[in-house]
C-alpha atoms as a PDB file:
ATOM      1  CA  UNK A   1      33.587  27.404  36.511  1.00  0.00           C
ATOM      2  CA  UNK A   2      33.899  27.081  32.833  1.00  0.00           C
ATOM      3  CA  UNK A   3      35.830  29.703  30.909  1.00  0.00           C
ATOM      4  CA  UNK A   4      32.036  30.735  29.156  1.00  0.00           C
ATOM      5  CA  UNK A   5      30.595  31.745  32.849  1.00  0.00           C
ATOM      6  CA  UNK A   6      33.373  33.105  33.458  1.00  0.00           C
ATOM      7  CA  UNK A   7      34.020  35.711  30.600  1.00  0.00           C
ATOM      8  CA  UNK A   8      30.101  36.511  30.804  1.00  0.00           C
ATOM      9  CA  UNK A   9      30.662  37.098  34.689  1.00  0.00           C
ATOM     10  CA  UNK A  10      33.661  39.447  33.647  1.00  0.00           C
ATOM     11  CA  UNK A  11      31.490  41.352  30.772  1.00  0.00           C
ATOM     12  CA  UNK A  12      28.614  41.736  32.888  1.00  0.00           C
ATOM     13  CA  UNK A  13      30.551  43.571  35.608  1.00  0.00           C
ATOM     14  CA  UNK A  14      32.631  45.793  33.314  1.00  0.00           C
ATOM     15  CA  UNK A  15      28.967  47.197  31.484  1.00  0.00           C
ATOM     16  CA  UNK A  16      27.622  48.463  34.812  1.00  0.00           C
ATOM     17  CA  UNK A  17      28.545  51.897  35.719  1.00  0.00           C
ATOM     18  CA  UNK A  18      30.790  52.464  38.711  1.00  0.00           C
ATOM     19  CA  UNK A  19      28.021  54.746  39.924  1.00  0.00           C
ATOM     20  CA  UNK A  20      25.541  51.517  40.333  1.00  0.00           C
ATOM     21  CA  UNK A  21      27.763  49.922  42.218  1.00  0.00           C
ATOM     22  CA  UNK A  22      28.374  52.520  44.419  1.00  0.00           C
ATOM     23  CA  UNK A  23      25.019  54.136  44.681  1.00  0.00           C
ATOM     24  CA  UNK A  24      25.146  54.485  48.235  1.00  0.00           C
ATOM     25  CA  UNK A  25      27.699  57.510  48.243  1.00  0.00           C
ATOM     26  CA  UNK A  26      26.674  60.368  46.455  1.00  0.00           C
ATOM     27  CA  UNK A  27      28.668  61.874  43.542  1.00  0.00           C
ATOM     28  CA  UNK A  28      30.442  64.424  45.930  1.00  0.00           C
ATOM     29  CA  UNK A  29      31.589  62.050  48.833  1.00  0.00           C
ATOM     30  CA  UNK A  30      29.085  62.057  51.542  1.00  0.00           C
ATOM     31  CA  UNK A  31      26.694  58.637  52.506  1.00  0.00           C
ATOM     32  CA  UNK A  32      23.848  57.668  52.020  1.00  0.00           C
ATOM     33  CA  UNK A  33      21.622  57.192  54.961  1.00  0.00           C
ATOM     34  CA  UNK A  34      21.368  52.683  55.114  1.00  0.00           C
ATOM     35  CA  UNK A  35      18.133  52.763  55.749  1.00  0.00           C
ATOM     36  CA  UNK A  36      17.586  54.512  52.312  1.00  0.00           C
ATOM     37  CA  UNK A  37      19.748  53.251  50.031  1.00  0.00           C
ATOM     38  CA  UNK A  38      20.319  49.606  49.809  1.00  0.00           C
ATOM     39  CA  UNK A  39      23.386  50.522  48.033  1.00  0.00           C
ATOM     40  CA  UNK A  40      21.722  50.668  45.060  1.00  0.00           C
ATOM     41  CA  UNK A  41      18.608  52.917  45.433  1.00  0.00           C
ATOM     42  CA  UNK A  42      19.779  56.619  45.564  1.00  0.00           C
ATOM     43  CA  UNK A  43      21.131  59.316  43.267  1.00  0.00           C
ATOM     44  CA  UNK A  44      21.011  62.737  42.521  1.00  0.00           C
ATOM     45  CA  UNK A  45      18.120  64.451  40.895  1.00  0.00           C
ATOM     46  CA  UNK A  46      17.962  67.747  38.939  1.00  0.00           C
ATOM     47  CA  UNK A  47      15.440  70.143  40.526  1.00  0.00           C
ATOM     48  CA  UNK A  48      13.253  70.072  38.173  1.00  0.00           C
ATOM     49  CA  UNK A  49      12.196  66.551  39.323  1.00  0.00           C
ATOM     50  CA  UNK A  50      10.653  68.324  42.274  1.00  0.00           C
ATOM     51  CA  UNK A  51       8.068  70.813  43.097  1.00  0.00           C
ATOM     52  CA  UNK A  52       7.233  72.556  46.289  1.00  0.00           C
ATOM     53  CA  UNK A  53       3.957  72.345  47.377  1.00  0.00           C
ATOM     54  CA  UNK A  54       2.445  73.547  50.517  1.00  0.00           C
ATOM     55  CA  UNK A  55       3.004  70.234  52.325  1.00  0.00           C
ATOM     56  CA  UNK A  56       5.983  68.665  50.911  1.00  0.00           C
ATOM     57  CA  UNK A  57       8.402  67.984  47.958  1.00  0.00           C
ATOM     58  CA  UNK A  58       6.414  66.396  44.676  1.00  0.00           C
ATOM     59  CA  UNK A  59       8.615  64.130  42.888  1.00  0.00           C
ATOM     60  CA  UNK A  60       7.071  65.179  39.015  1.00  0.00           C
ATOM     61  CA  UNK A  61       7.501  61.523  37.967  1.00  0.00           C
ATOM     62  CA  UNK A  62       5.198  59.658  40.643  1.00  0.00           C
ATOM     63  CA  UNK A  63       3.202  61.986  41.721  1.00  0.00           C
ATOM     64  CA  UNK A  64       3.905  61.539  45.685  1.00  0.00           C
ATOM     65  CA  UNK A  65       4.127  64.076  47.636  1.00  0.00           C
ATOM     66  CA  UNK A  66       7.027  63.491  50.635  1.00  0.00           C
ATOM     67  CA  UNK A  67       6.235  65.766  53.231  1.00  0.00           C
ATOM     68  CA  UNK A  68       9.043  68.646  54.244  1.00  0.00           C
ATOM     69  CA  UNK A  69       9.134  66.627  58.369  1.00  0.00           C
ATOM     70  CA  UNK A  70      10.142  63.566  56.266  1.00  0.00           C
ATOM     71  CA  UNK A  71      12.755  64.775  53.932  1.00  0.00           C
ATOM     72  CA  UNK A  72      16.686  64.465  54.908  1.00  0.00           C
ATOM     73  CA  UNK A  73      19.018  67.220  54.487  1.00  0.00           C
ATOM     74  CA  UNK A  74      21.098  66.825  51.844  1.00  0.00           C
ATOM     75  CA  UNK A  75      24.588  66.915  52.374  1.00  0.00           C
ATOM     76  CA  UNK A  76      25.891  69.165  49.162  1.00  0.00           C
ATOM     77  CA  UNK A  77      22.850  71.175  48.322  1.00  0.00           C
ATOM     78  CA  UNK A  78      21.536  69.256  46.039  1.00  0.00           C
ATOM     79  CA  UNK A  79      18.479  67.269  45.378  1.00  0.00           C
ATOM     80  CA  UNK A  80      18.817  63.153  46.036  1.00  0.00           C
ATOM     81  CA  UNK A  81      16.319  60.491  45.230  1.00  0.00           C
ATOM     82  CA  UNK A  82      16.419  57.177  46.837  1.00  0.00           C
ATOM     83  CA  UNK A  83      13.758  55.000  44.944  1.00  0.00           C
ATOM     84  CA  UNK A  84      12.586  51.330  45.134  1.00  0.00           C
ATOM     85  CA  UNK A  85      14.999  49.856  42.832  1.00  0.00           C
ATOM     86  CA  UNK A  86      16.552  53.196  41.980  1.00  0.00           C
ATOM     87  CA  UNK A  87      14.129  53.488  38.805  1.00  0.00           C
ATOM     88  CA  UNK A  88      12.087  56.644  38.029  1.00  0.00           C
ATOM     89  CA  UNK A  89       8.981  55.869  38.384  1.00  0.00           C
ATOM     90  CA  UNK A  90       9.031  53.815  41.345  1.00  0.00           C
ATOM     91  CA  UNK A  91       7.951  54.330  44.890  1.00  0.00           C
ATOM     92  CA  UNK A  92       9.886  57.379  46.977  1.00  0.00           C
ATOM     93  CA  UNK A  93      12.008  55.583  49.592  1.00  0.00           C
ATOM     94  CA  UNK A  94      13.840  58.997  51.075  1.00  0.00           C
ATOM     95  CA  UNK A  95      14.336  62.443  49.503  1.00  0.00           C
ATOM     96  CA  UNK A  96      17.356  64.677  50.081  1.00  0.00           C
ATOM     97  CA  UNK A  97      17.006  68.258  49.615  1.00  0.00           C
ATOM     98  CA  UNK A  98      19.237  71.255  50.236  1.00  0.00           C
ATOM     99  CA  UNK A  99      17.795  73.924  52.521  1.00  0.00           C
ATOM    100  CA  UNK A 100      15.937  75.961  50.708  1.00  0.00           C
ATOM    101  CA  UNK A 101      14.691  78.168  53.554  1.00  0.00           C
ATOM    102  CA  UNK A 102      10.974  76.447  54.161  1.00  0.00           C
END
């Protein structure tokens, strides 16, 4: 490999966070499920990213609605996201939340 690739290959690793290339455990310890995270794909969200409705979580960004059968318990009370290509405004893959009592 010449010494160019190489040093670009060395760069490009050292500007990603550590997070995105560990995505699939959360910031506190615990795993994501595999089906949901493609090691990439998860991460906490604050609270106000959601909304309770009378059927299921909101996610405020997309609009979809994931219905409270559907959404895993999260594993340090918190609210987790696990998005197609762990963007924002992409499509809602799984949802952690804590138990909130519902």
């Amino acid at each position: 490999m010449k010494p160019l690739a190489v040093g670009l290959a060395v760069l490009g690793t050292a500007l990603v966070p550590p997070s995105a290339t560990h995505a699939h455990e959360a910031a506190t310890g615990w795993t994501y499920d595999v089906v949901c995270c493609s090691s990439q794909d998860c991460r906490p969200v604050s609270a106000a990213e959601v909304q309770a409705t009378r059927v299921g979580w909101r996610i405020r960004q997309t609009g979809e609605v994931i219905p409270y059968a559907l959404v895993r318990h999260s594993r340090d009370g918190d609210f987790h996201r696990c998005s197609v290509g762990g963007l924002d405004d992409t499509k809602t893959i799984c949802l952690y939340a804590p138990d909130m009592g519902l």
